[in-house]
C-alpha atoms as a PDB file:
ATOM      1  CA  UNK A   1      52.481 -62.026 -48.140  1.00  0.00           C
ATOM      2  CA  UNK A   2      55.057 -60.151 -47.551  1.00  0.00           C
ATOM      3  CA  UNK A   3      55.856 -56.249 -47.469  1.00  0.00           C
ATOM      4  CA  UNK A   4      59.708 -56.558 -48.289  1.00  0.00           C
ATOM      5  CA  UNK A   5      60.864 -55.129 -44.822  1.00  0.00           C
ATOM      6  CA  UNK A   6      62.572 -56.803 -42.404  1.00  0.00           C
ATOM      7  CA  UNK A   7      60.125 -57.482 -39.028  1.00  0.00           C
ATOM      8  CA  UNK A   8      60.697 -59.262 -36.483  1.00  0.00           C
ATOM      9  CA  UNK A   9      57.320 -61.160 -36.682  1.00  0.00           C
ATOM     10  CA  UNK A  10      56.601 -62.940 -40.542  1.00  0.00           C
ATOM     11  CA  UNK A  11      53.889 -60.957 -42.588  1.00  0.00           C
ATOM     12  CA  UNK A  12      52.633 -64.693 -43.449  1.00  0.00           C
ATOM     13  CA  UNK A  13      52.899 -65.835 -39.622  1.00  0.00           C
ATOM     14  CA  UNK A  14      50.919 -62.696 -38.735  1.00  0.00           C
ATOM     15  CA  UNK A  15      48.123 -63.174 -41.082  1.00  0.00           C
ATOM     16  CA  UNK A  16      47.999 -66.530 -40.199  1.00  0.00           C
ATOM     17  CA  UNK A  17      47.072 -66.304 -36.954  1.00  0.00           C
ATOM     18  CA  UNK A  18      44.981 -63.319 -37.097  1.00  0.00           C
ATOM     19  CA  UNK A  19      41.805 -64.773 -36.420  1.00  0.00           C
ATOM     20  CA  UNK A  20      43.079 -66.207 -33.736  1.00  0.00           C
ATOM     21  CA  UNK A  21      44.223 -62.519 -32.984  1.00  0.00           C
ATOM     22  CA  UNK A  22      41.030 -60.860 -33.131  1.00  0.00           C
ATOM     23  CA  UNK A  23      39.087 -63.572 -31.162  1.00  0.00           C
ATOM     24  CA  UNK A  24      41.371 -62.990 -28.160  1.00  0.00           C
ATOM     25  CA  UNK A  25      42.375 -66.756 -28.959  1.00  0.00           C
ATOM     26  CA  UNK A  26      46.111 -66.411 -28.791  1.00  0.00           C
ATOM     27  CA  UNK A  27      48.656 -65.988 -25.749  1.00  0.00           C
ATOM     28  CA  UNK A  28      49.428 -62.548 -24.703  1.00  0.00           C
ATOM     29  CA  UNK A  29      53.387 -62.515 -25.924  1.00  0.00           C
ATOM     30  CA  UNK A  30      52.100 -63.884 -29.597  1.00  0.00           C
ATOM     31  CA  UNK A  31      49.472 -61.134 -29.283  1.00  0.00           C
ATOM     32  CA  UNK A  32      51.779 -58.251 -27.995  1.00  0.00           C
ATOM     33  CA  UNK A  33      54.015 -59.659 -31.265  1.00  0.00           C
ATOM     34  CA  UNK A  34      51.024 -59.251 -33.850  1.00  0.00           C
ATOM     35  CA  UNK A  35      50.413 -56.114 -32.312  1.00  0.00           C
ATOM     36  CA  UNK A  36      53.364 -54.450 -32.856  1.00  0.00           C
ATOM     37  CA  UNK A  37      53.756 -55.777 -36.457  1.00  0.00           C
ATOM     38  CA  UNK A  38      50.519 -54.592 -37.305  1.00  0.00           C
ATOM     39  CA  UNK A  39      51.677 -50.941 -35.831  1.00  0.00           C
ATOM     40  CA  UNK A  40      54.770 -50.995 -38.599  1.00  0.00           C
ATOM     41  CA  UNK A  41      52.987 -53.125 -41.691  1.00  0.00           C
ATOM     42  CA  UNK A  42      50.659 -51.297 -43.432  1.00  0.00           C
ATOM     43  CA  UNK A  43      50.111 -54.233 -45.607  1.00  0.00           C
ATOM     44  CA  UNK A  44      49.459 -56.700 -43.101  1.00  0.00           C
ATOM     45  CA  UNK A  45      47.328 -53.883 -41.447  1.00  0.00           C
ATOM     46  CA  UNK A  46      45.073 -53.710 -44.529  1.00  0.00           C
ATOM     47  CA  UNK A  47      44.618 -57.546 -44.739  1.00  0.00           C
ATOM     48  CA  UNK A  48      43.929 -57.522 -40.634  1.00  0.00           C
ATOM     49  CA  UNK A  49      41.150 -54.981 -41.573  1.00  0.00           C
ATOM     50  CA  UNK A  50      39.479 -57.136 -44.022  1.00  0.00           C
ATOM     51  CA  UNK A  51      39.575 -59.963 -41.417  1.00  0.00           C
ATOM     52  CA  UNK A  52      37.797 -58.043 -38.928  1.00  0.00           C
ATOM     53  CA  UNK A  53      35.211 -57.092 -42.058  1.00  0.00           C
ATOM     54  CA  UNK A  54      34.717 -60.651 -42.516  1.00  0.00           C
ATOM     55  CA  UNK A  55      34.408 -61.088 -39.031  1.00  0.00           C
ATOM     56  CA  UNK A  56      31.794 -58.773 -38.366  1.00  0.00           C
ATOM     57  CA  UNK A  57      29.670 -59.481 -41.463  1.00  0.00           C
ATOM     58  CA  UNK A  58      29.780 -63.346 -40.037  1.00  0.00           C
ATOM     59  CA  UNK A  59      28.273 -61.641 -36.612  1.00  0.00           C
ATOM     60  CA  UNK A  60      25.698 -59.996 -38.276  1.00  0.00           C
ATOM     61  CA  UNK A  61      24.412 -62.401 -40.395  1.00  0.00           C
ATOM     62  CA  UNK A  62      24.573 -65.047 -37.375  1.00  0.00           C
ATOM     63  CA  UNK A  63      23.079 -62.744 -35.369  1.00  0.00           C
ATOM     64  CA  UNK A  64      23.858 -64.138 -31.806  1.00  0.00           C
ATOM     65  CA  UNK A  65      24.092 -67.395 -33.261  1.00  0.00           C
ATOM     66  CA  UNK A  66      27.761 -68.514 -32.973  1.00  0.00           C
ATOM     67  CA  UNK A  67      29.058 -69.604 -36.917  1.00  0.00           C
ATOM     68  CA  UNK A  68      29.485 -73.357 -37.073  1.00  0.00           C
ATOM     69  CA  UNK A  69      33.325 -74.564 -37.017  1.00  0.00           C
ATOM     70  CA  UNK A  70      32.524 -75.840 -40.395  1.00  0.00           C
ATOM     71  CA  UNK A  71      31.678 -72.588 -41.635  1.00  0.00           C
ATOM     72  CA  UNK A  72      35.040 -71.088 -39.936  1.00  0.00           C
ATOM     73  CA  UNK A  73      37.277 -73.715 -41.152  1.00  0.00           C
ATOM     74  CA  UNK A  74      35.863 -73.110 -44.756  1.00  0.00           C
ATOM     75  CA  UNK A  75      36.154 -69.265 -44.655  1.00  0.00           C
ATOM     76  CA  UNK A  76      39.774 -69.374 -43.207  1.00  0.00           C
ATOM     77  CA  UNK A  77      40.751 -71.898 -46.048  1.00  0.00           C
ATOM     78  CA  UNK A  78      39.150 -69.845 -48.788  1.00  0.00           C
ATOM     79  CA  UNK A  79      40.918 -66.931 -47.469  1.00  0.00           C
ATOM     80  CA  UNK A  80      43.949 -68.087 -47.116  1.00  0.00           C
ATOM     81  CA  UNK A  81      43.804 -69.396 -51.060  1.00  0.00           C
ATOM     82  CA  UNK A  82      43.100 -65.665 -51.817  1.00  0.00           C
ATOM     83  CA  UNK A  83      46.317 -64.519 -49.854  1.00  0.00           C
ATOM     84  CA  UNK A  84      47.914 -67.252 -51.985  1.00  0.00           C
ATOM     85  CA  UNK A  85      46.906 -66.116 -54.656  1.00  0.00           C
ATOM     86  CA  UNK A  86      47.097 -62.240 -54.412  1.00  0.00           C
ATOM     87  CA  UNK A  87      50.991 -63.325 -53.186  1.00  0.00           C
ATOM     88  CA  UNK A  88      51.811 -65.059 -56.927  1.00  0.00           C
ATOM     89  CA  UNK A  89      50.209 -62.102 -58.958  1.00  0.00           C
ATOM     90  CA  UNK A  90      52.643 -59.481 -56.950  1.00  0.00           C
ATOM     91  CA  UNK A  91      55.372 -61.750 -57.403  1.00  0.00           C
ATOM     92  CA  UNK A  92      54.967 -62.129 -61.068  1.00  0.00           C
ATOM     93  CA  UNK A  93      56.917 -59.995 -63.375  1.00  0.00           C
ATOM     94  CA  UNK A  94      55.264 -58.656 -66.677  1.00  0.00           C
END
């Protein structure tokens, strides 16, 4: 994904790495970085936002119950095929 402005932090480099993002998971420079692209990507913003939907739907249905890695690995894959594929319908040309 990508909003067509120029940032110094990747739209796709963002999203990928915003799980690690929201679970605190990722160094403080790479966060402060994420951060600020966030703060001047509204598109990125509204995919981060459905993350952290995703992420607390996962909590609630676990409960306090920690989701299996499996689980994780299969939801991160899935969503990054929908990214893909939301990215080659806005690049098509009708």
């Amino acid at each position: 994904m990508s909003c067509g402005d120029p940032h110094e932090t990747d739209c796709g480099d963002v999203l990928a790495e915003v799980y690690l993002y929201l679970d605190l998971e990722c160094a403080d420079d790479r966060r402060s970085l994420i951060r600020d692209h966030l703060d001047e990507c509204s598109p990125c913003l509204r995919e981060f936002g459905i993350e952290q939907e995703v992420k607390a739907l996962v909590a609630r249905c676990c409960g306090s119950e920690l989701a299996p890695a499996e689980l994780k690995s299969r939801l991160r894959l899935k969503l990054s095929e929908l990214v893909v594929n939301a990215e080659a319908r806005e690049l098509r040309t009708d």
